[in-house]
Each structure stands twice: as structure tokens, then as C-alpha cells.
PDB file of N, CA and C in Angstrom:
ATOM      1  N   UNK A   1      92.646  45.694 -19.616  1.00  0.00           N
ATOM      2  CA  UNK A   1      91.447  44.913 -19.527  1.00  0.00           C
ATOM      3  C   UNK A   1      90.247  45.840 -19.639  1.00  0.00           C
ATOM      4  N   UNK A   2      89.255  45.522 -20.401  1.00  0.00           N
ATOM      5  CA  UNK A   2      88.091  46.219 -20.722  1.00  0.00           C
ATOM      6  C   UNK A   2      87.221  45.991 -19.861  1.00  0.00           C
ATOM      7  N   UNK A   3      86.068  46.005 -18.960  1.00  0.00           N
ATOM      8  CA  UNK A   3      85.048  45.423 -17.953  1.00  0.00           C
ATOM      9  C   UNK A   3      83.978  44.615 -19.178  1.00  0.00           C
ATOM     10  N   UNK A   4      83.285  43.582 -18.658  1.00  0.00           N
ATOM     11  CA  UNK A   4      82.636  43.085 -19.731  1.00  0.00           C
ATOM     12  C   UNK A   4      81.255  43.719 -19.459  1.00  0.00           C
ATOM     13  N   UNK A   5      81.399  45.088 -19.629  1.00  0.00           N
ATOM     14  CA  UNK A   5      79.979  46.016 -19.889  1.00  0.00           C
ATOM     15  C   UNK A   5      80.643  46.885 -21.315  1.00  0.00           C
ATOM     16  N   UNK A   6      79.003  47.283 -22.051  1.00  0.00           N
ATOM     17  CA  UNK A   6      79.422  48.061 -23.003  1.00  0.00           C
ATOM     18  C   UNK A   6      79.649  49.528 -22.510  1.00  0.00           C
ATOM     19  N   UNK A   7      81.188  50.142 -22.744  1.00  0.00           N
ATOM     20  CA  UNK A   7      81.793  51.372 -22.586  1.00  0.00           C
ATOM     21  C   UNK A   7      81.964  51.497 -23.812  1.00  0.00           C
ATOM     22  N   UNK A   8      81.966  52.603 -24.155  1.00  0.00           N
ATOM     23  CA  UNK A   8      82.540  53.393 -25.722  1.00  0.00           C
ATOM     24  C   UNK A   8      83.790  53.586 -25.930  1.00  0.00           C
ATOM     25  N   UNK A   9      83.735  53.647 -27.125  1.00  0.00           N
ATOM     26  CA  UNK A   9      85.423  53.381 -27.569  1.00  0.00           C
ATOM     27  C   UNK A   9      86.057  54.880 -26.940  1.00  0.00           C
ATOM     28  N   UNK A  10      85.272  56.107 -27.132  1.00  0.00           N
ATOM     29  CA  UNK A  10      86.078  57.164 -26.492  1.00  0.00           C
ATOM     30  C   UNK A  10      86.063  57.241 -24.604  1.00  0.00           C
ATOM     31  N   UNK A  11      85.328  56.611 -24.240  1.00  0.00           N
ATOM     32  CA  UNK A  11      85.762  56.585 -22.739  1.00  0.00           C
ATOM     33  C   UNK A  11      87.031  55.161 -22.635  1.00  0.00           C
ATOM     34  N   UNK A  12      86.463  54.572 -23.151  1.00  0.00           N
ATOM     35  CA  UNK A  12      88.032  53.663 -23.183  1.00  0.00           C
ATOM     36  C   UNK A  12      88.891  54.091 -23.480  1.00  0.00           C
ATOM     37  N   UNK A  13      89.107  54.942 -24.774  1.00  0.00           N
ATOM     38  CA  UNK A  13      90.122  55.651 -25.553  1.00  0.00           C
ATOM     39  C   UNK A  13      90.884  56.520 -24.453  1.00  0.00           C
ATOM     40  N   UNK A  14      90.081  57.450 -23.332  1.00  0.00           N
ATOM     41  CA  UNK A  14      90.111  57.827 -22.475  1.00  0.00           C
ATOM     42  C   UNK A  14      91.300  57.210 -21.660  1.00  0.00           C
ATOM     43  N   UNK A  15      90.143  56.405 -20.787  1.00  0.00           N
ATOM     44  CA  UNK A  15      91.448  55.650 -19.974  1.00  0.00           C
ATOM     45  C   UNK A  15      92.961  55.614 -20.353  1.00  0.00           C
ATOM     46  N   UNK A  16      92.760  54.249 -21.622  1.00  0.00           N
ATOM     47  CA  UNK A  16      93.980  54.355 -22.356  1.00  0.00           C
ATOM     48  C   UNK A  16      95.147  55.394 -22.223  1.00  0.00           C
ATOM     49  N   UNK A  17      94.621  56.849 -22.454  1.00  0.00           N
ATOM     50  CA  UNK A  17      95.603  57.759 -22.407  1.00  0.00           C
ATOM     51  C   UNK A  17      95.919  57.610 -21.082  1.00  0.00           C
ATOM     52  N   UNK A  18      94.873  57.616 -20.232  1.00  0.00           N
ATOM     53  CA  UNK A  18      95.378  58.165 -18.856  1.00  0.00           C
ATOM     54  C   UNK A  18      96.286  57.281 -18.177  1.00  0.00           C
ATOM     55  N   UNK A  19      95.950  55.914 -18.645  1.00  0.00           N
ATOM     56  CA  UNK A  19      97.026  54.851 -18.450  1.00  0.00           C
ATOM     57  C   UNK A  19      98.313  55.394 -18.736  1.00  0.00           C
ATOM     58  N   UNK A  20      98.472  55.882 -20.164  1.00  0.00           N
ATOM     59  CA  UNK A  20     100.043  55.546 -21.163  1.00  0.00           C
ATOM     60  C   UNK A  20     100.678  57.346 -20.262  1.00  0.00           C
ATOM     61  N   UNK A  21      99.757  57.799 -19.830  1.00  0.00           N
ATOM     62  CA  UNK A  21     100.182  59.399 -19.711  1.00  0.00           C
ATOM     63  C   UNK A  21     100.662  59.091 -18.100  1.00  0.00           C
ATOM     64  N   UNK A  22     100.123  58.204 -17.628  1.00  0.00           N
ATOM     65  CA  UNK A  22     100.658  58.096 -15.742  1.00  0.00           C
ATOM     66  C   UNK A  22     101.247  56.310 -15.591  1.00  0.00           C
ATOM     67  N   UNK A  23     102.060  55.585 -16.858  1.00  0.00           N
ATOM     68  CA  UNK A  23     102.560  54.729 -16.512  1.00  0.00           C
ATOM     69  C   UNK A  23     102.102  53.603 -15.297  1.00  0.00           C
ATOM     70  N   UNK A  24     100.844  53.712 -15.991  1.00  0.00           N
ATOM     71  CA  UNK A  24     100.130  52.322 -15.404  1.00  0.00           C
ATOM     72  C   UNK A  24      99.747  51.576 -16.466  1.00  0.00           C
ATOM     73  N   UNK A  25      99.310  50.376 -15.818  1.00  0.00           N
ATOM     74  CA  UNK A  25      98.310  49.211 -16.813  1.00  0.00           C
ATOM     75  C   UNK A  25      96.816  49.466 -16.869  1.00  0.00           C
ATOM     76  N   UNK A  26      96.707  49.226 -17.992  1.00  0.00           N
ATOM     77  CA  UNK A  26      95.006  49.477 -18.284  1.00  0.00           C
ATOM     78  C   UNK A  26      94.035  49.486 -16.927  1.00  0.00           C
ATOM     79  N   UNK A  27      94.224  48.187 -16.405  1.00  0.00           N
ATOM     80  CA  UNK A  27      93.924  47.606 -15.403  1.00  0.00           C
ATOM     81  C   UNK A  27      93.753  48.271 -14.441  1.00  0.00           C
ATOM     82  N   UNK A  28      95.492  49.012 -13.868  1.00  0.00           N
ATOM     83  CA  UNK A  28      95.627  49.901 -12.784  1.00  0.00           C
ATOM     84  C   UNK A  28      94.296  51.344 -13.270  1.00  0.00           C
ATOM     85  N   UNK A  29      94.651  51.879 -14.384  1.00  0.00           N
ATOM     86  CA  UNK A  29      93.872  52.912 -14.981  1.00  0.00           C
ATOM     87  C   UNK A  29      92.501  52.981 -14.506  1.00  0.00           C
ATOM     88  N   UNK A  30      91.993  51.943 -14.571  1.00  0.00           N
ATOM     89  CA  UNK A  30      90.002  51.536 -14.817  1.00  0.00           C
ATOM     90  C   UNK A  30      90.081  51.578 -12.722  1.00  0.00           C
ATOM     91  N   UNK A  31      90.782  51.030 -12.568  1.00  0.00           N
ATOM     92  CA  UNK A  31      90.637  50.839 -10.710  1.00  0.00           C
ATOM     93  C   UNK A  31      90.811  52.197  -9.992  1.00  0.00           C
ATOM     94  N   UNK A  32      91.469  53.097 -10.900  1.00  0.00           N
ATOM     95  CA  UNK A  32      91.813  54.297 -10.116  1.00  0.00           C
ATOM     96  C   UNK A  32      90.532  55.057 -11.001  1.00  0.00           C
ATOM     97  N   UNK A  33      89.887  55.107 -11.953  1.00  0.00           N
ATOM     98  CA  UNK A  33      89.422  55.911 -11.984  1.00  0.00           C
ATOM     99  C   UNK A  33      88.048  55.776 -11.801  1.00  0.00           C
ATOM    100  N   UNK A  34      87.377  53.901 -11.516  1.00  0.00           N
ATOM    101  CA  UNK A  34      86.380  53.782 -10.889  1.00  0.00           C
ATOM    102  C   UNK A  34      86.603  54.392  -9.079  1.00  0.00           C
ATOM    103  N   UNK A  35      87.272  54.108  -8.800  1.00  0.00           N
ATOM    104  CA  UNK A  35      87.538  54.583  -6.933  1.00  0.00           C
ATOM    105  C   UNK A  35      87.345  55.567  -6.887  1.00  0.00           C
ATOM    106  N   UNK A  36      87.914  56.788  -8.157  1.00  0.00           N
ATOM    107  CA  UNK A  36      87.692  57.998  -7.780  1.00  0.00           C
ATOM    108  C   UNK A  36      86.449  58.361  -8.002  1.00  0.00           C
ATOM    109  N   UNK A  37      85.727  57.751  -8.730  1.00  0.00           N
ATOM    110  CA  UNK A  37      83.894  57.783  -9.489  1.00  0.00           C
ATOM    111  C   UNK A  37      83.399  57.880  -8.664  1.00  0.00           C
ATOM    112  N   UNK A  38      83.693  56.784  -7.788  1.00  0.00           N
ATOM    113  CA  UNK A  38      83.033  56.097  -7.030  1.00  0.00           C
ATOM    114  C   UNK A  38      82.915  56.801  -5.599  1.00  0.00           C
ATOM    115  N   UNK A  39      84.111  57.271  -4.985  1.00  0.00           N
ATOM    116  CA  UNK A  39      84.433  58.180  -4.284  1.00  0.00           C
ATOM    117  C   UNK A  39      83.647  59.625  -4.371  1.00  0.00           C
ATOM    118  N   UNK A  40      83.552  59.852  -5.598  1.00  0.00           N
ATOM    119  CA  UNK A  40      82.937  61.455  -5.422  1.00  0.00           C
ATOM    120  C   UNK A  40      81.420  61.251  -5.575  1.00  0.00           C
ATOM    121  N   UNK A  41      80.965  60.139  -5.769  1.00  0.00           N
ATOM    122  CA  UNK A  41      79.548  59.475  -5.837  1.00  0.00           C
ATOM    123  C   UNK A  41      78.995  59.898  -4.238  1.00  0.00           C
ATOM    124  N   UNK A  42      79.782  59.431  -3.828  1.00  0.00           N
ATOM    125  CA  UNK A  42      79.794  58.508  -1.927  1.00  0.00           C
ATOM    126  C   UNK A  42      79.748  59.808  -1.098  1.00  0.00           C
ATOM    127  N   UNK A  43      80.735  60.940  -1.989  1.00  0.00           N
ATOM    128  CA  UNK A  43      80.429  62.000  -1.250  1.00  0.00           C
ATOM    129  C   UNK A  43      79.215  62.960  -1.453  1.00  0.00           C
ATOM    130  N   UNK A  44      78.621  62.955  -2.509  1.00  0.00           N
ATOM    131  CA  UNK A  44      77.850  63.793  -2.861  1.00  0.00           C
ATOM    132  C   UNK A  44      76.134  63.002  -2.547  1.00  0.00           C
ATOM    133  N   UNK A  45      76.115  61.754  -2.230  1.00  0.00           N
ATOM    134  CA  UNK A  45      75.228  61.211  -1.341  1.00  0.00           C
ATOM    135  C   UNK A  45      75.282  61.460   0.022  1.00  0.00           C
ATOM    136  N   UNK A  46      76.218  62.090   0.530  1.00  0.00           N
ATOM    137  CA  UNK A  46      76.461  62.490   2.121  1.00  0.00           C
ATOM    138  C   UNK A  46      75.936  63.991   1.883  1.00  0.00           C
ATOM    139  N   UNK A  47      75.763  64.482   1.510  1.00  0.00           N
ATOM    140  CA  UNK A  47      75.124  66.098   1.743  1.00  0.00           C
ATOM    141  C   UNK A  47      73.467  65.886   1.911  1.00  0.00           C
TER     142      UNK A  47
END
């Protein structure tokens, strides 16, 4: 699943791999690698 914002075909392309390379779904892919975004966001507002 794509988010219905415009991302570029190479950050999608991105995911994609990281999906097919760690045997997840697109889906799973975009959730783990917003959390982790999102996560190192959360920390670097705490300093």
C-alpha cells in the first residue's frame, strides 16, 4: 500500500526492497519504517 501523499518512486522503490529483502508486506515495510522515522524524530526533540 502506497500512503495517499506524493512519495517518489525511489523512496517507494526503497521500501519495496526493504519489504522483499526482510519478508514483509509493503504495508508491514511503510509501518516499520515510519515508527522508526518517527522514533528518531521524538528523540532528537528531547535533547
Amino acid at each position: 500500500m502506497r500512503p495517499a501523499i506524493d512519495i517518489s518512486h525511489g523512496i517507494h522503490g526503497r521500501v519495496k526492497d526493504y519489504a522483499e529483502a526482510n519478508d514483509l508486506s509493503l504495508d508491514e515495510a511503510y509501518m516499520q519504517v515510519l515508527e522508526t522515522g518517527l522514533g528518531t524524530l521524538e528523540t532528537q526533540d528531547q535533547r
